[in-house]
Structure formats: structure tokens, C-alpha cells
PDB file of N, CA and C in Angstrom:
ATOM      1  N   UNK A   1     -31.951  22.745 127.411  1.00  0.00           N
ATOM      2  CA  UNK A   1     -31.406  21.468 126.999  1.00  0.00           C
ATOM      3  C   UNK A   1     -31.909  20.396 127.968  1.00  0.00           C
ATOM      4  N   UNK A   2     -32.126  19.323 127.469  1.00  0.00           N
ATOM      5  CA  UNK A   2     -32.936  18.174 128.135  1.00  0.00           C
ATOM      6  C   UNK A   2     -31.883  17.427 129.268  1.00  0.00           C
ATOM      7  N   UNK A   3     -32.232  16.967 130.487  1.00  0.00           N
ATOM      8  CA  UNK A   3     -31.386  16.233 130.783  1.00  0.00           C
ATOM      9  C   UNK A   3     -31.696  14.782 131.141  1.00  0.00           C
ATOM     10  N   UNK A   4     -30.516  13.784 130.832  1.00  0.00           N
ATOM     11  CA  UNK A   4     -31.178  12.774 130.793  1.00  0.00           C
ATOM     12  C   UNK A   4     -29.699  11.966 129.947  1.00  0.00           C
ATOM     13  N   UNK A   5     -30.098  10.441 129.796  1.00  0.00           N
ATOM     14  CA  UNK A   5     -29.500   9.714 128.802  1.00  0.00           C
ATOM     15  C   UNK A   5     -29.136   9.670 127.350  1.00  0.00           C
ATOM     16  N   UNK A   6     -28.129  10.065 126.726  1.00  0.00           N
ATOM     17  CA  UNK A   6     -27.868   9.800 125.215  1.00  0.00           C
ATOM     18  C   UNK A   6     -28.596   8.308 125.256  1.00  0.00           C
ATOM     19  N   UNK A   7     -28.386   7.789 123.470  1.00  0.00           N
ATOM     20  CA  UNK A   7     -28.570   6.420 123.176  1.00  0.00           C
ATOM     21  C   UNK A   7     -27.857   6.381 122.017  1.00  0.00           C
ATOM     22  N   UNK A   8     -26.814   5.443 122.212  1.00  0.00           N
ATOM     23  CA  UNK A   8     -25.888   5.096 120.492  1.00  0.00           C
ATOM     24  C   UNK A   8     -26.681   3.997 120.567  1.00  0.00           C
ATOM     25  N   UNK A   9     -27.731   3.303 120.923  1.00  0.00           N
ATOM     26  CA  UNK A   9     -27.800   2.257 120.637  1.00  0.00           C
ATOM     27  C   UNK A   9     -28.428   2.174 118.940  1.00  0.00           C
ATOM     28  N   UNK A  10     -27.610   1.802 117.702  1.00  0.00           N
ATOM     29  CA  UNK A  10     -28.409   1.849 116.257  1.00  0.00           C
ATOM     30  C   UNK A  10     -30.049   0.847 116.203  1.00  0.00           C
ATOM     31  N   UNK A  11     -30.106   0.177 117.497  1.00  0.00           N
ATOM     32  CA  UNK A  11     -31.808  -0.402 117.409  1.00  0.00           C
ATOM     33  C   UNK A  11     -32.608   0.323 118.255  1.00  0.00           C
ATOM     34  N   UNK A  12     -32.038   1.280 119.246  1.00  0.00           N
ATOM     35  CA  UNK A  12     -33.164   1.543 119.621  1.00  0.00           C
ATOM     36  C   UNK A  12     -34.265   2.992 119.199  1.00  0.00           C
ATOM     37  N   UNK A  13     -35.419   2.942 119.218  1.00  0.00           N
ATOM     38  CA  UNK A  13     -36.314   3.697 118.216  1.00  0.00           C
ATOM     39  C   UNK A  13     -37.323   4.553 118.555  1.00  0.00           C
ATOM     40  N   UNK A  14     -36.299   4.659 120.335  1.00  0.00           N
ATOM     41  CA  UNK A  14     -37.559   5.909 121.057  1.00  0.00           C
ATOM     42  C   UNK A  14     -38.379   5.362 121.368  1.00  0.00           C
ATOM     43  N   UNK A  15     -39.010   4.298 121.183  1.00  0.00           N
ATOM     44  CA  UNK A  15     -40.330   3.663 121.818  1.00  0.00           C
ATOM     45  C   UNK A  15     -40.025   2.696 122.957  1.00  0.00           C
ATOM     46  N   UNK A  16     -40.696   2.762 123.893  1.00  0.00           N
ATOM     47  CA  UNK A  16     -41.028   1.455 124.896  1.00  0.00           C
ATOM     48  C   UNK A  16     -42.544   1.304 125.374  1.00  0.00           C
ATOM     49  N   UNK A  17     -42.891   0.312 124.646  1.00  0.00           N
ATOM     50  CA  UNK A  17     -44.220  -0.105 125.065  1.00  0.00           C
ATOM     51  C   UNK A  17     -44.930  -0.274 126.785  1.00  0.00           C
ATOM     52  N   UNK A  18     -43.302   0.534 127.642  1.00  0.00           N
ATOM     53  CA  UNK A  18     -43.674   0.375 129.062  1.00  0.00           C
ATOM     54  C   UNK A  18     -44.104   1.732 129.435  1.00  0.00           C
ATOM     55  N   UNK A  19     -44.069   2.682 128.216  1.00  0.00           N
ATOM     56  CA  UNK A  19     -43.871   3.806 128.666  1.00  0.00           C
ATOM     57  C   UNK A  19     -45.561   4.311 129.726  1.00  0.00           C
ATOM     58  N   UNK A  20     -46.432   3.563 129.025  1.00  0.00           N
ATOM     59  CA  UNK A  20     -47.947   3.688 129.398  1.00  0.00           C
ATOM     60  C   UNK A  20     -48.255   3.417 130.806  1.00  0.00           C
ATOM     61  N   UNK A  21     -47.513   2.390 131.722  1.00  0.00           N
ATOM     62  CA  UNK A  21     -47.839   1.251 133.002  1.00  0.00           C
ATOM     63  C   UNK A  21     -46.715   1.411 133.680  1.00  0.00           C
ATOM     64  N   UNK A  22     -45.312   1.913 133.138  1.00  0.00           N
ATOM     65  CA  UNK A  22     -44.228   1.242 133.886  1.00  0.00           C
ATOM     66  C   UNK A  22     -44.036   1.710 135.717  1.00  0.00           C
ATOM     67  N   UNK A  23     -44.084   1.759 136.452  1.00  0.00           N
ATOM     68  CA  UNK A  23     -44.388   2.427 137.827  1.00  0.00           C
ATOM     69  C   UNK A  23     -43.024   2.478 137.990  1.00  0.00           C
ATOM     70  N   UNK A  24     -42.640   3.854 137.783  1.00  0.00           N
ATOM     71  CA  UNK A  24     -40.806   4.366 138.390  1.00  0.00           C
ATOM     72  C   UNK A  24     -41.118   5.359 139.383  1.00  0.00           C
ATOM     73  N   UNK A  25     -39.754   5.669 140.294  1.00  0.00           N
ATOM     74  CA  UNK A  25     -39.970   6.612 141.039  1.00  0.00           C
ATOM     75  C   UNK A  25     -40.617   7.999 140.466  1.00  0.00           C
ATOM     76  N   UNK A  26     -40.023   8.091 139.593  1.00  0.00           N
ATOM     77  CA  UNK A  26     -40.562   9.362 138.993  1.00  0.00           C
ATOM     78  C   UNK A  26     -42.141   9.755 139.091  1.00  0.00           C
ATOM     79  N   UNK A  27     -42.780   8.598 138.204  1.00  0.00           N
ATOM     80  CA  UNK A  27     -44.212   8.463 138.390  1.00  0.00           C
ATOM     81  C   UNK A  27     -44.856   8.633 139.805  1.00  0.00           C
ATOM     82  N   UNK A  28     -44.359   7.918 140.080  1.00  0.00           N
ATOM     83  CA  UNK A  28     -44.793   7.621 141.898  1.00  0.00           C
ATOM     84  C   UNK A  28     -44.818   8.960 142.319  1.00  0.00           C
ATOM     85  N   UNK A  29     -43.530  10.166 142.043  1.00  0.00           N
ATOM     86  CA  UNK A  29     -43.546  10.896 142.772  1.00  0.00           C
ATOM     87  C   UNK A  29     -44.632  12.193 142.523  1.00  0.00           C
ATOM     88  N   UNK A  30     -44.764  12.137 140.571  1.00  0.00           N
ATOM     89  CA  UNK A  30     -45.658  12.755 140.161  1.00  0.00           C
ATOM     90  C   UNK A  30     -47.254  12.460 140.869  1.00  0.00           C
ATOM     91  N   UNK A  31     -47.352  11.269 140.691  1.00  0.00           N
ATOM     92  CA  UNK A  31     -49.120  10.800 141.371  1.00  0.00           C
ATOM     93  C   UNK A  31     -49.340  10.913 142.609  1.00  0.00           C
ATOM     94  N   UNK A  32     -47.947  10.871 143.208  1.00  0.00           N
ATOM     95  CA  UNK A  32     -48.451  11.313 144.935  1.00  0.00           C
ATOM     96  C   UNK A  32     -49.171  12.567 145.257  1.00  0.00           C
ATOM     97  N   UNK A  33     -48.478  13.985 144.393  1.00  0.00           N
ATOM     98  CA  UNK A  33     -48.652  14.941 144.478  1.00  0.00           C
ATOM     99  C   UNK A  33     -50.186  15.779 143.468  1.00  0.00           C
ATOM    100  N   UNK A  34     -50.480  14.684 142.474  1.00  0.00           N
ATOM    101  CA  UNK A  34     -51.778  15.169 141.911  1.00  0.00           C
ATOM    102  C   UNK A  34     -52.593  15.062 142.849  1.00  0.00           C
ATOM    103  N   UNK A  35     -53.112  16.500 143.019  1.00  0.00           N
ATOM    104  CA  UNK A  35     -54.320  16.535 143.736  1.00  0.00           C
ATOM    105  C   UNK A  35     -55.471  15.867 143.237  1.00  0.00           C
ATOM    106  N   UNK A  36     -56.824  15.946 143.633  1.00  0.00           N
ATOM    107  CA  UNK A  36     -57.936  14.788 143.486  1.00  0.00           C
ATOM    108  C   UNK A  36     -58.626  15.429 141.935  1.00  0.00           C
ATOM    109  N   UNK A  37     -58.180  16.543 141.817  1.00  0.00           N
ATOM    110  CA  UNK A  37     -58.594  17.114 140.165  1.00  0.00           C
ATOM    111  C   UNK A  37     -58.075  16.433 139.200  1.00  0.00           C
ATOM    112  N   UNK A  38     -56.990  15.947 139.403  1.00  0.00           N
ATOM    113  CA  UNK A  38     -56.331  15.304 138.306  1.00  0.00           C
ATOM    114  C   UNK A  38     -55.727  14.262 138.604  1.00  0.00           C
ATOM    115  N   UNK A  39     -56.258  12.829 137.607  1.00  0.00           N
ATOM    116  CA  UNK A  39     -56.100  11.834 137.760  1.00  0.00           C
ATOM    117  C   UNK A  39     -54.531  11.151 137.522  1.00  0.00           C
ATOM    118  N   UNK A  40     -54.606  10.010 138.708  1.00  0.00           N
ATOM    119  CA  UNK A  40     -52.880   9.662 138.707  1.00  0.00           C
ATOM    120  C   UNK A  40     -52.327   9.092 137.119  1.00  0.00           C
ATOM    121  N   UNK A  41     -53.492   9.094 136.058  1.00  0.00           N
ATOM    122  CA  UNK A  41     -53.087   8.796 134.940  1.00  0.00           C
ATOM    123  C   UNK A  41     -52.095   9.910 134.133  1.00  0.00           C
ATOM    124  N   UNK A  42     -52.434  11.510 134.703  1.00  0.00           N
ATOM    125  CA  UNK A  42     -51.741  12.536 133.960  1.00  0.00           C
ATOM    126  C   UNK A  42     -49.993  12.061 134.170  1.00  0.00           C
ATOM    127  N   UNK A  43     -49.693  11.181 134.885  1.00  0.00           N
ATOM    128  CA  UNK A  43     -48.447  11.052 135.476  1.00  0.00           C
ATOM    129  C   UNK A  43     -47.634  10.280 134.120  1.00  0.00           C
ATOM    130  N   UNK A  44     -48.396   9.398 133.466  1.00  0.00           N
ATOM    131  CA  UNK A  44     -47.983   8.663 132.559  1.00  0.00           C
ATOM    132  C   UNK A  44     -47.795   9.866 131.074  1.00  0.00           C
ATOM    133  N   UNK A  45     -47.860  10.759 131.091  1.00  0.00           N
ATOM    134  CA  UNK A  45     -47.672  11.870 130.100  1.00  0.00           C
ATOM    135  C   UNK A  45     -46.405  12.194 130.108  1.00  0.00           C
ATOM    136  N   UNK A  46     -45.265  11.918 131.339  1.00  0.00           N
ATOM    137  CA  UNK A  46     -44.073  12.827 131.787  1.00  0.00           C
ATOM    138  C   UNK A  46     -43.363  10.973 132.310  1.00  0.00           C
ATOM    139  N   UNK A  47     -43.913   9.898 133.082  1.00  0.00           N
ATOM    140  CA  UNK A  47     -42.968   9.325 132.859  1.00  0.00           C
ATOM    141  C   UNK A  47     -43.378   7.932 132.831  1.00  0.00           C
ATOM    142  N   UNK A  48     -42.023   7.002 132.273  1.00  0.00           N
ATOM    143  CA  UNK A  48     -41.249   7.123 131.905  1.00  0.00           C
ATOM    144  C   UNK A  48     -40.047   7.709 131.331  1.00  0.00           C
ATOM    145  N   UNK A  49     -41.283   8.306 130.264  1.00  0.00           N
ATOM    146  CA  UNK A  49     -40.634   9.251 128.823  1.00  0.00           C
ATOM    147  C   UNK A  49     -38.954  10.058 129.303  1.00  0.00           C
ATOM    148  N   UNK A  50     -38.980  10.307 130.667  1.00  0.00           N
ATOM    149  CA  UNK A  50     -37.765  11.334 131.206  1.00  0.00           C
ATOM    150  C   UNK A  50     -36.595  10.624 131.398  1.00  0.00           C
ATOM    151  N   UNK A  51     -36.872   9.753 131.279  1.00  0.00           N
ATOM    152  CA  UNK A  51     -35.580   8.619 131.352  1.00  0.00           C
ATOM    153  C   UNK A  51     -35.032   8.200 129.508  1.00  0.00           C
ATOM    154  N   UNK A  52     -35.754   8.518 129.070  1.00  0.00           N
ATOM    155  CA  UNK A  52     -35.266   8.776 127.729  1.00  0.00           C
ATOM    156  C   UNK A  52     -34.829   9.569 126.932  1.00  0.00           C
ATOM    157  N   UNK A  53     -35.673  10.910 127.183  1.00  0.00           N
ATOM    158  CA  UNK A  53     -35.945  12.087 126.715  1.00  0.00           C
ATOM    159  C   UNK A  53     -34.902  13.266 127.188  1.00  0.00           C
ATOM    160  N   UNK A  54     -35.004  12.748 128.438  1.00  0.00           N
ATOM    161  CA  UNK A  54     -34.603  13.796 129.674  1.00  0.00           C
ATOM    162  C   UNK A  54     -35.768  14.715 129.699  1.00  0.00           C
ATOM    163  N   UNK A  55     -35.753  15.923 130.358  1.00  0.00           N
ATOM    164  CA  UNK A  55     -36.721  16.273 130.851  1.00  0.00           C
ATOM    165  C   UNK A  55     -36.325  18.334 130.659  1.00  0.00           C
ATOM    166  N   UNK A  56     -36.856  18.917 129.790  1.00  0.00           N
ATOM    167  CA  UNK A  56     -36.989  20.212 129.906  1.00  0.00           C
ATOM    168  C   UNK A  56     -37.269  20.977 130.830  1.00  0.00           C
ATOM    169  N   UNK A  57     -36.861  22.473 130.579  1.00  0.00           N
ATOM    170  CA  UNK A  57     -37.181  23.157 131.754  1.00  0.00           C
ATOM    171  C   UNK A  57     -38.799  23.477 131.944  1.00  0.00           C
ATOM    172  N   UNK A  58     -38.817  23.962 130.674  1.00  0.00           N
ATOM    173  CA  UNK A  58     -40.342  23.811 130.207  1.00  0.00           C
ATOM    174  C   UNK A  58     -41.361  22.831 131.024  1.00  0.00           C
ATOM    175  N   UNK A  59     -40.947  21.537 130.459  1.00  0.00           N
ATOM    176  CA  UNK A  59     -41.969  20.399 131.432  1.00  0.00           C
ATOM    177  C   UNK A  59     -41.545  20.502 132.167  1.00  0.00           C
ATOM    178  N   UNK A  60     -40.030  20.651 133.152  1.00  0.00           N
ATOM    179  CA  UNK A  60     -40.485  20.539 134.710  1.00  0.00           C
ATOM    180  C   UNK A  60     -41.520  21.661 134.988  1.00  0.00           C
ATOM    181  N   UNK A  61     -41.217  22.619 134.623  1.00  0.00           N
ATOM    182  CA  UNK A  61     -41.873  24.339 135.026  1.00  0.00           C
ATOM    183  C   UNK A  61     -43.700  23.610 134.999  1.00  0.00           C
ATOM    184  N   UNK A  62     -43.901  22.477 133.547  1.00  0.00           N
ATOM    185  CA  UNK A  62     -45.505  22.351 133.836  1.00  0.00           C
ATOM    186  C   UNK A  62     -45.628  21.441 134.821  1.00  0.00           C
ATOM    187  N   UNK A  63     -44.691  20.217 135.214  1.00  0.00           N
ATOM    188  CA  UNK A  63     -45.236  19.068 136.247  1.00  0.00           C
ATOM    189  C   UNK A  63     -44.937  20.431 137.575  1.00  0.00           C
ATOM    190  N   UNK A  64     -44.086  21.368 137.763  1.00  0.00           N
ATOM    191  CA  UNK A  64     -44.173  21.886 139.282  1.00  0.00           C
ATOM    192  C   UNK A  64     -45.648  22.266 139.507  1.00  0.00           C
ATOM    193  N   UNK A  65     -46.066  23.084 138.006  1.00  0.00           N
ATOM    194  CA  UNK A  65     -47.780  24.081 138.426  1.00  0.00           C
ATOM    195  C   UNK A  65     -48.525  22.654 138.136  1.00  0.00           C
ATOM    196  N   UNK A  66     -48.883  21.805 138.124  1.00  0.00           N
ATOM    197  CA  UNK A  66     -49.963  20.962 138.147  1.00  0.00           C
ATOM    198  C   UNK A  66     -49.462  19.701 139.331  1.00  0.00           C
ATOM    199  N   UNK A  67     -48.017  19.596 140.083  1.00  0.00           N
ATOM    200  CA  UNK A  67     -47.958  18.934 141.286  1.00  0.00           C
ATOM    201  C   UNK A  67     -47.952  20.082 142.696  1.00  0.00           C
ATOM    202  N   UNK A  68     -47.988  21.056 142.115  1.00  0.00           N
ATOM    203  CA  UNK A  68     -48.352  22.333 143.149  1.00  0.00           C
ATOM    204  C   UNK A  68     -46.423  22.590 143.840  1.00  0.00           C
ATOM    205  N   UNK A  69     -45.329  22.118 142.894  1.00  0.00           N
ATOM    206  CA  UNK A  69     -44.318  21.936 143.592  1.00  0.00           C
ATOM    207  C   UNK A  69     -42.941  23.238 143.086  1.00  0.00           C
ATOM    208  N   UNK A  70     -41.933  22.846 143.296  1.00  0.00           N
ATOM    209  CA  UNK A  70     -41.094  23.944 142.104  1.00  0.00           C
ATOM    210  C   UNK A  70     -40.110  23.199 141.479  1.00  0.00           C
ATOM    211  N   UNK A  71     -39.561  23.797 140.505  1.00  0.00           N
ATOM    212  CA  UNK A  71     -39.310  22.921 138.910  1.00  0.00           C
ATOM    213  C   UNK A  71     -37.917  22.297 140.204  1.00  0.00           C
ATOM    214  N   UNK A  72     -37.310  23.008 141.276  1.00  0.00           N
ATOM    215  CA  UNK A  72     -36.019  22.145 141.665  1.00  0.00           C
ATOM    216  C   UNK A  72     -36.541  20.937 141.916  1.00  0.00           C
ATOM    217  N   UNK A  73     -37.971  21.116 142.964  1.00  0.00           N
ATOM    218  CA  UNK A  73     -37.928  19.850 143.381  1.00  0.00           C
ATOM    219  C   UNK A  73     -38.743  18.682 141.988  1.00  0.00           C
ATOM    220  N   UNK A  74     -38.747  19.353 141.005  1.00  0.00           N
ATOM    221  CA  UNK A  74     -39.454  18.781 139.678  1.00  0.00           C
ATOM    222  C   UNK A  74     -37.981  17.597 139.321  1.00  0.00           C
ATOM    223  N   UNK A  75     -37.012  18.544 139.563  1.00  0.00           N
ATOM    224  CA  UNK A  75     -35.223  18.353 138.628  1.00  0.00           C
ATOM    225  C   UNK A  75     -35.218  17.252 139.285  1.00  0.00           C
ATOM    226  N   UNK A  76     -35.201  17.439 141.402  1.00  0.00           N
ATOM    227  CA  UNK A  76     -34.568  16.387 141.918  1.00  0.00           C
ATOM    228  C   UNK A  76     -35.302  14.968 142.030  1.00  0.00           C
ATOM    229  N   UNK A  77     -36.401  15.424 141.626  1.00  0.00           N
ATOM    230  CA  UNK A  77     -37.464  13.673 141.594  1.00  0.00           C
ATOM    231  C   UNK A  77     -36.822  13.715 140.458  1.00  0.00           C
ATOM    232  N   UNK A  78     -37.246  13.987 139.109  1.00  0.00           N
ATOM    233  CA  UNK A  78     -36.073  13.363 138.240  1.00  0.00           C
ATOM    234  C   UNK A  78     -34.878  12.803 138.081  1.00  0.00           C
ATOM    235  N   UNK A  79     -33.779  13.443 138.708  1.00  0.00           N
ATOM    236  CA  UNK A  79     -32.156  13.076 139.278  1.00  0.00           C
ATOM    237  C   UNK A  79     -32.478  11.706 139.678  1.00  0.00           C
ATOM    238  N   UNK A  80     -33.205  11.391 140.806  1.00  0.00           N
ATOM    239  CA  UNK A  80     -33.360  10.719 141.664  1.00  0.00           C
ATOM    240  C   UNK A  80     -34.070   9.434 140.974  1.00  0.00           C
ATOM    241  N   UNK A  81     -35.081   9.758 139.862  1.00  0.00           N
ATOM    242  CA  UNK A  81     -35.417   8.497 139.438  1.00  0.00           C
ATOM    243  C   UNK A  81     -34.198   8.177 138.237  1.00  0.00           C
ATOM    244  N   UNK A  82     -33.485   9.003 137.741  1.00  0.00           N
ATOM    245  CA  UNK A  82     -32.388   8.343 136.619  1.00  0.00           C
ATOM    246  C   UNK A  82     -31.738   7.260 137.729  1.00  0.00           C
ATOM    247  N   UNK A  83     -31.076   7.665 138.816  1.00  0.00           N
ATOM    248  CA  UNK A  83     -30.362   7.642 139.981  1.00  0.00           C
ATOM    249  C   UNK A  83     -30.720   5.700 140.095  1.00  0.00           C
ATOM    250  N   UNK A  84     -31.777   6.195 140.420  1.00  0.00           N
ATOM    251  CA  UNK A  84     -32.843   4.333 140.432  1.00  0.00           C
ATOM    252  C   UNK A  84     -32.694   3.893 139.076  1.00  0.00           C
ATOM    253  N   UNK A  85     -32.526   4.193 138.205  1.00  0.00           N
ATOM    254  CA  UNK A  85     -32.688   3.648 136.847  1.00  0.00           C
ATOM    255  C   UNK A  85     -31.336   3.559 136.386  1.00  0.00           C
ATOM    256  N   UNK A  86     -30.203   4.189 136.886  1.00  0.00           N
ATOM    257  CA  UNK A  86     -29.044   3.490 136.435  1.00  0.00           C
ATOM    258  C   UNK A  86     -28.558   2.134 137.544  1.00  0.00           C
ATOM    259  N   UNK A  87     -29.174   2.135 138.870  1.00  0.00           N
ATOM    260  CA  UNK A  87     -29.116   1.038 139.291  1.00  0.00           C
ATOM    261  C   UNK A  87     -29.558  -0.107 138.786  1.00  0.00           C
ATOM    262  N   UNK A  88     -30.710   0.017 138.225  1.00  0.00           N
ATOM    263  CA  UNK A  88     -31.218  -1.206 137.356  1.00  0.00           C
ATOM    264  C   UNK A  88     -31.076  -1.649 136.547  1.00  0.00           C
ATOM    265  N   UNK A  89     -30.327  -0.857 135.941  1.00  0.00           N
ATOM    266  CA  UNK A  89     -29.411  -1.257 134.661  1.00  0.00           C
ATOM    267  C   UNK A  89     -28.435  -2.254 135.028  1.00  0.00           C
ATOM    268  N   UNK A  90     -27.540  -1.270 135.874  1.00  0.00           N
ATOM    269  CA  UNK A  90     -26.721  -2.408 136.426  1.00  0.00           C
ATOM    270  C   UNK A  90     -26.992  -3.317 137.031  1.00  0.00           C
ATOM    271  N   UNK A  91     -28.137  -3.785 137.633  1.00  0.00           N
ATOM    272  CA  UNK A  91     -28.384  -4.830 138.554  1.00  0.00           C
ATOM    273  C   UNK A  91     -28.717  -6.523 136.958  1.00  0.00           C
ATOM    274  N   UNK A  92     -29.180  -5.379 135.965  1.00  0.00           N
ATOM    275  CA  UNK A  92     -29.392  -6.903 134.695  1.00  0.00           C
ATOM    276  C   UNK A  92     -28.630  -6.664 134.249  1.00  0.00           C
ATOM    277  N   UNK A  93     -27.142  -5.743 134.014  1.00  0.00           N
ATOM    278  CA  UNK A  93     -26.095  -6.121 133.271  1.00  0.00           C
ATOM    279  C   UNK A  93     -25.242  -7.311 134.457  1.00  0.00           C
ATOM    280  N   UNK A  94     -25.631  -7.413 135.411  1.00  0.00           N
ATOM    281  CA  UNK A  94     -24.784  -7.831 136.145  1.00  0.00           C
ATOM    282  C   UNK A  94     -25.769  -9.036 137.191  1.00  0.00           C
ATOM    283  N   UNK A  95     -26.437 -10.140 136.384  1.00  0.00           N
ATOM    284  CA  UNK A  95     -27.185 -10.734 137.479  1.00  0.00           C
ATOM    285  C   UNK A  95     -27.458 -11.319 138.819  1.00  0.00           C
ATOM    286  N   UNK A  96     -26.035 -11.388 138.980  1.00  0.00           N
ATOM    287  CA  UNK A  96     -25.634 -12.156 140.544  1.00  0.00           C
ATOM    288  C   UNK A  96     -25.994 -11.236 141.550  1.00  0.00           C
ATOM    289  N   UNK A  97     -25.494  -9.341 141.003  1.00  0.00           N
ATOM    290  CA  UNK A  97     -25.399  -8.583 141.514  1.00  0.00           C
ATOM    291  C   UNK A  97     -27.351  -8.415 142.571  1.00  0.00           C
ATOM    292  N   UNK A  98     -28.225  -8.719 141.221  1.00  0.00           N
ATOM    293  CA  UNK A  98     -29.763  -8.830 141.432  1.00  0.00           C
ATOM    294  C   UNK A  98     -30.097  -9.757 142.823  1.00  0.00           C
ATOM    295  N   UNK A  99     -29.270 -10.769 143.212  1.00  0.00           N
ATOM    296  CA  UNK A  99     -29.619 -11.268 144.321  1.00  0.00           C
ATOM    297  C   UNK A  99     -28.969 -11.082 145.716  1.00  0.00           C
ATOM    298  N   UNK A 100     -28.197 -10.239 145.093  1.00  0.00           N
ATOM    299  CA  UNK A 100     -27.238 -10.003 146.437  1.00  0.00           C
ATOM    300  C   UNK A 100     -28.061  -8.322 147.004  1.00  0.00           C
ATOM    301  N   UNK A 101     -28.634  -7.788 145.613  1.00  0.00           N
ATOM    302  CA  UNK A 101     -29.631  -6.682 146.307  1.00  0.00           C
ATOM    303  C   UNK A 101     -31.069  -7.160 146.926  1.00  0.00           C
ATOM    304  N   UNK A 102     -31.975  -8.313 146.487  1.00  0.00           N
ATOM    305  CA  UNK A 102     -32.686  -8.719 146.953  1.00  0.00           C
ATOM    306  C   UNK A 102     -32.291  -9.268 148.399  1.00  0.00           C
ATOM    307  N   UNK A 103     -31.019  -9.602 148.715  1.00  0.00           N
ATOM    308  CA  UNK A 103     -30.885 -10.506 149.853  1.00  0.00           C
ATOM    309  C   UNK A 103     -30.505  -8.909 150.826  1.00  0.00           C
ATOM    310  N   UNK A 104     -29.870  -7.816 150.515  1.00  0.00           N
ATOM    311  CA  UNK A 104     -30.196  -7.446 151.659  1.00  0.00           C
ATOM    312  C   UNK A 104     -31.336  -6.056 151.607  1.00  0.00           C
ATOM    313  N   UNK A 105     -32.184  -6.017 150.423  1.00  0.00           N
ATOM    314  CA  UNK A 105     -33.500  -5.559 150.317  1.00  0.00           C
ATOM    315  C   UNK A 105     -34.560  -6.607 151.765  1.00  0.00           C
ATOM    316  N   UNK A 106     -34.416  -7.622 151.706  1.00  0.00           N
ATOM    317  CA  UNK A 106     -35.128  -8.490 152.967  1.00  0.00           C
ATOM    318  C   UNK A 106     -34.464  -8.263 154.053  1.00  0.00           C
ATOM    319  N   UNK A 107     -32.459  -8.241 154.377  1.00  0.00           N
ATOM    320  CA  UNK A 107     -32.458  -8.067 155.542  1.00  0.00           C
ATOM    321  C   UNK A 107     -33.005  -6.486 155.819  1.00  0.00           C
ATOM    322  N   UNK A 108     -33.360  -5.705 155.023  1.00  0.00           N
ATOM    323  CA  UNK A 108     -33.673  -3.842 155.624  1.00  0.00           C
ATOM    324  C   UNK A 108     -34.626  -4.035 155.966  1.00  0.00           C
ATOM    325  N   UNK A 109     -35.758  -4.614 155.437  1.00  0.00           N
ATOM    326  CA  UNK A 109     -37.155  -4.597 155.825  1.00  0.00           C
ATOM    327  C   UNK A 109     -37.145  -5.710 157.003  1.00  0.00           C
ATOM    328  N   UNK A 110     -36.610  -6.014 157.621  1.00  0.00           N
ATOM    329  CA  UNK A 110     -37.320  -7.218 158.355  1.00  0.00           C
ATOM    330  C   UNK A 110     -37.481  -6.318 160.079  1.00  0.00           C
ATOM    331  N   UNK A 111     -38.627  -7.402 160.811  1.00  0.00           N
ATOM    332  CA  UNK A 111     -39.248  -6.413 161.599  1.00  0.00           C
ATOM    333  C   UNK A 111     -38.214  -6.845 162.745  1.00  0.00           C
TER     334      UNK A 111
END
């Protein structure tokens, strides 16, 4: 069984035209780990899509043998990018909230 997000939403239609470009943790974590055989494009095959879909045992079992990793740590980059992705949800259901994370996103980084 997949894990991941339901959708009652009656418009939405499975598609996001971000699914091709969108740079999530997930991705990130997939392309770090492709070795130089396989291009950081294979990453866009698995995500987004897992934030919709959720993500089988199956495909984790294939992103572990082609990131050289194992399906847990396949699960917990997944977990971890929903994790980021329900923050962002909330950060545009809630816009004020968006600058009060930017304001101390600058104080963490500062040197």
C-alpha cells in the first residue's frame, strides 16, 4: 500500500505540470546519490510524483538498488520530504506565517 496523501479534492486530476522541474527534498536526495552512470534526470521519474502517489514498496526497493541505498533509508527521504511538504502547505494556507519563516530562515544562516 502506497504511502502518502489522500485527495478529496473533486478538481484535482493527478497532474502537476511541476512534476518534470519541481526541486523537493526528495529529488535532491535521489540525485545526490545517482552515481555518474545515471543521470540526475532519472530522479524526476520518482519525484515529485511521491507526494501524490505515495510511494510503494516496490519503487522504494527500485530507487534503494539504483541510489545504492536501502528501501528504509528510501521510506525516510520520503517521510522527510512529505514532512517539508506539509510545511509548505501550511506556510500558503497561512501567509503571514511565510514571513515570519523567512525572517528567521535569515536569522539561522547569518555568519
Amino acid at each position: 500500500m502506497p504511502i502518502g496523501p489522500g485527495h478529496d479534492d473533486p478538481e484535482y486530476d493527478n497532474y502537476d505540470p511541476a512534476w518534470r522541474d519541481q526541486d523537493t527534498p526528495f529529488r535532491q536526495w535521489i540525485a545526490q546519490r545517482l552515481g555518474p552512470d545515471l543521470p540526475a534526470e532519472a530522479a524526476a521519474l520518482y519525484a515529485p510524483v511521491n507526494r501524490y502517489h505515495g510511494l510503494s514498496h516496490t519503487t522504494a526497493d527500485t530507487i534503494a538498488t539504483i541510489t545504492g541505498t536501502t528501501v528504509s533509508a528510501v521510506m525516510a527521504a520520503h517521510r522527510a520530504d512529505l514532512d517539508s511538504w506539509a510545511v509548505e502547505q501550511e506556510l500558503r494556507s497561512h501567509p503571514g506565517l511565510a514571513v515570519v519563516d523567512a525572517d528567521l530562515d535569515r536569522i539561522r544562516h547569518r555568519s
